[in-house]
Protein backbone atom coordinates (compact mmCIF):
# COMPACT_ATOMS: atom_id res chain seq x y z
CA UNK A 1 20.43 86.02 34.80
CA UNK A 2 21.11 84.69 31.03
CA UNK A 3 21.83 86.98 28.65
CA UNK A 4 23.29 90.61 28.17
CA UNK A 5 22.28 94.00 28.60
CA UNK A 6 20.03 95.87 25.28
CA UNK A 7 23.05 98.21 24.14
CA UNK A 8 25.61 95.61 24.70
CA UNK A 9 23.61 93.17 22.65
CA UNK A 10 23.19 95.38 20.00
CA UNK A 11 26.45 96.57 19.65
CA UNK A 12 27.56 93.01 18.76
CA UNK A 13 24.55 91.51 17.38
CA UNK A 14 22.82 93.82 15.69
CA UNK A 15 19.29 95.20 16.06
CA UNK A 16 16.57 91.95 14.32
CA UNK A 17 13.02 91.92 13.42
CA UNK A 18 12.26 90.02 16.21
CA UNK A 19 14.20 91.89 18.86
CA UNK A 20 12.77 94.97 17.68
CA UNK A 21 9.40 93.48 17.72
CA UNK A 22 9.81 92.22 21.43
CA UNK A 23 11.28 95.77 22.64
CA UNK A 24 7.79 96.99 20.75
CA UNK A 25 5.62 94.36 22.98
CA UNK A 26 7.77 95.41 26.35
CA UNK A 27 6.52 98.59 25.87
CA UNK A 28 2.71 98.32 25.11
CA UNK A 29 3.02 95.39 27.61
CA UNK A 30 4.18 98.25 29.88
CA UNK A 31 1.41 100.40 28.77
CA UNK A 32 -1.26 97.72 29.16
CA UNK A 33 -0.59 97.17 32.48
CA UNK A 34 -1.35 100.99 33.82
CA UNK A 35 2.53 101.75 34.16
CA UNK A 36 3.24 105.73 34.51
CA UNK A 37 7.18 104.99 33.73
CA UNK A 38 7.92 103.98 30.48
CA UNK A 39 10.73 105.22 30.23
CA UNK A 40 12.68 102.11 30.77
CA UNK A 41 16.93 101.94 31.13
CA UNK A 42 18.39 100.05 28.06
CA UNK A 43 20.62 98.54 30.45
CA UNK A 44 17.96 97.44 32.17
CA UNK A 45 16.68 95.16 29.07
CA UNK A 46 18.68 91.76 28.91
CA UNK A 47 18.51 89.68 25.77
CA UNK A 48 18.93 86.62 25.72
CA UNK A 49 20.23 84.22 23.08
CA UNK A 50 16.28 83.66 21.61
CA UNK A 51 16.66 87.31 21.67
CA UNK A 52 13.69 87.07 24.32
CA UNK A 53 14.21 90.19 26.56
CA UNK A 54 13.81 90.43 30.25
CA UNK A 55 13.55 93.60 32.41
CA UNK A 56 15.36 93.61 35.77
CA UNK A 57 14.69 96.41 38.37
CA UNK A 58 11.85 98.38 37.19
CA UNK A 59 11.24 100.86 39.80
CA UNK A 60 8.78 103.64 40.35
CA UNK A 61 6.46 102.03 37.46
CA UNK A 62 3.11 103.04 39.09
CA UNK A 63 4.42 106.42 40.60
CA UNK A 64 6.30 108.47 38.23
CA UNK A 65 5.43 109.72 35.34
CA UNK A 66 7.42 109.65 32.32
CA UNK A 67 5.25 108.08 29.50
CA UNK A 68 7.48 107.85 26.59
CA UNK A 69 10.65 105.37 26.56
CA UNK A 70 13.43 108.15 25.92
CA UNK A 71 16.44 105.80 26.95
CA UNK A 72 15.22 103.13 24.40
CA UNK A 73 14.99 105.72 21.53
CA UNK A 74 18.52 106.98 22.76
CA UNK A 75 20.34 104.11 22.90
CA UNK A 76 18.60 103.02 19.53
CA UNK A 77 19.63 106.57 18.06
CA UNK A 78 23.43 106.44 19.77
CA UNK A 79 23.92 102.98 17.49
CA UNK A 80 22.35 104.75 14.26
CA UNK A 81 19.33 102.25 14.27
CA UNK A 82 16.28 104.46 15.26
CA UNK A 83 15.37 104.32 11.36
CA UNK A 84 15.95 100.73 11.08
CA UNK A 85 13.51 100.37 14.38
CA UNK A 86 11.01 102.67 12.66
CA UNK A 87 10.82 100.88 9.27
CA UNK A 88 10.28 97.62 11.19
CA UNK A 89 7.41 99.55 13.46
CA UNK A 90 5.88 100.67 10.48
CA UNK A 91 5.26 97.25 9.01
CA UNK A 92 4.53 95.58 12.65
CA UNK A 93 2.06 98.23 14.17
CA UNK A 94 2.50 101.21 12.31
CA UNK A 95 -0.50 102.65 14.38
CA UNK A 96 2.66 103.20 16.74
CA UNK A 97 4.84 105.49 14.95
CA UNK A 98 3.50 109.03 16.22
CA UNK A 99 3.80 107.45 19.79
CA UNK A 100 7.69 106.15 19.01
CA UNK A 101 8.46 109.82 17.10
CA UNK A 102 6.48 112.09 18.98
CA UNK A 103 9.58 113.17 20.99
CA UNK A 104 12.23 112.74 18.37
């Protein structure tokens, strides 16, 4: 598969517009489509050099419940960006921010 792993990327990259945008879109994709795990592994999320992202392995989507993505907002708070994700959610769908905060 091309590209790297979500934290890995970050780390060296930095967190963009649009990859925060498409991590956004993963997630209300994830939503849209009736899935009961959100919670989705960073590691999990590979970016590639468009800074598209693919998700390998989800498992248990339909079955378990865990409706807000805690290992994104981790990983995003481990690398001191959770703010810099926030101010970019707040001018791309800001109707999102009590679902991206409620647990912070």
């Amino acid at each position: 598969m091309e590209g790297e792993p979500l934290p890995s990327y970050i780390k060296k990259r930095g967190l963009t517009q649009k990859l925060a945008k498409n991590i956004i879109d993963l997630v209300e994709e994830f939503k849209r489509l009736g899935f009961t795990k959100i919670d989705i592994m960073a590691k999990h999320i590979f970016v590639d050099n468009q800074q598209n992202i693919m998700v390998i392995d989800p498992r248990k989507t339909y079955t378990t419940n865990y409706p807000y993505p805690t290992r994104i907002v981790r990983t995003l708070k481990k690398l001191n960006l959770f703010d810099d994700f926030l101010k970019i959610l707040s001018n791309y769908k800001p109707h999102l921010i009590s679902f991206w905060t409620k647990k912070d």
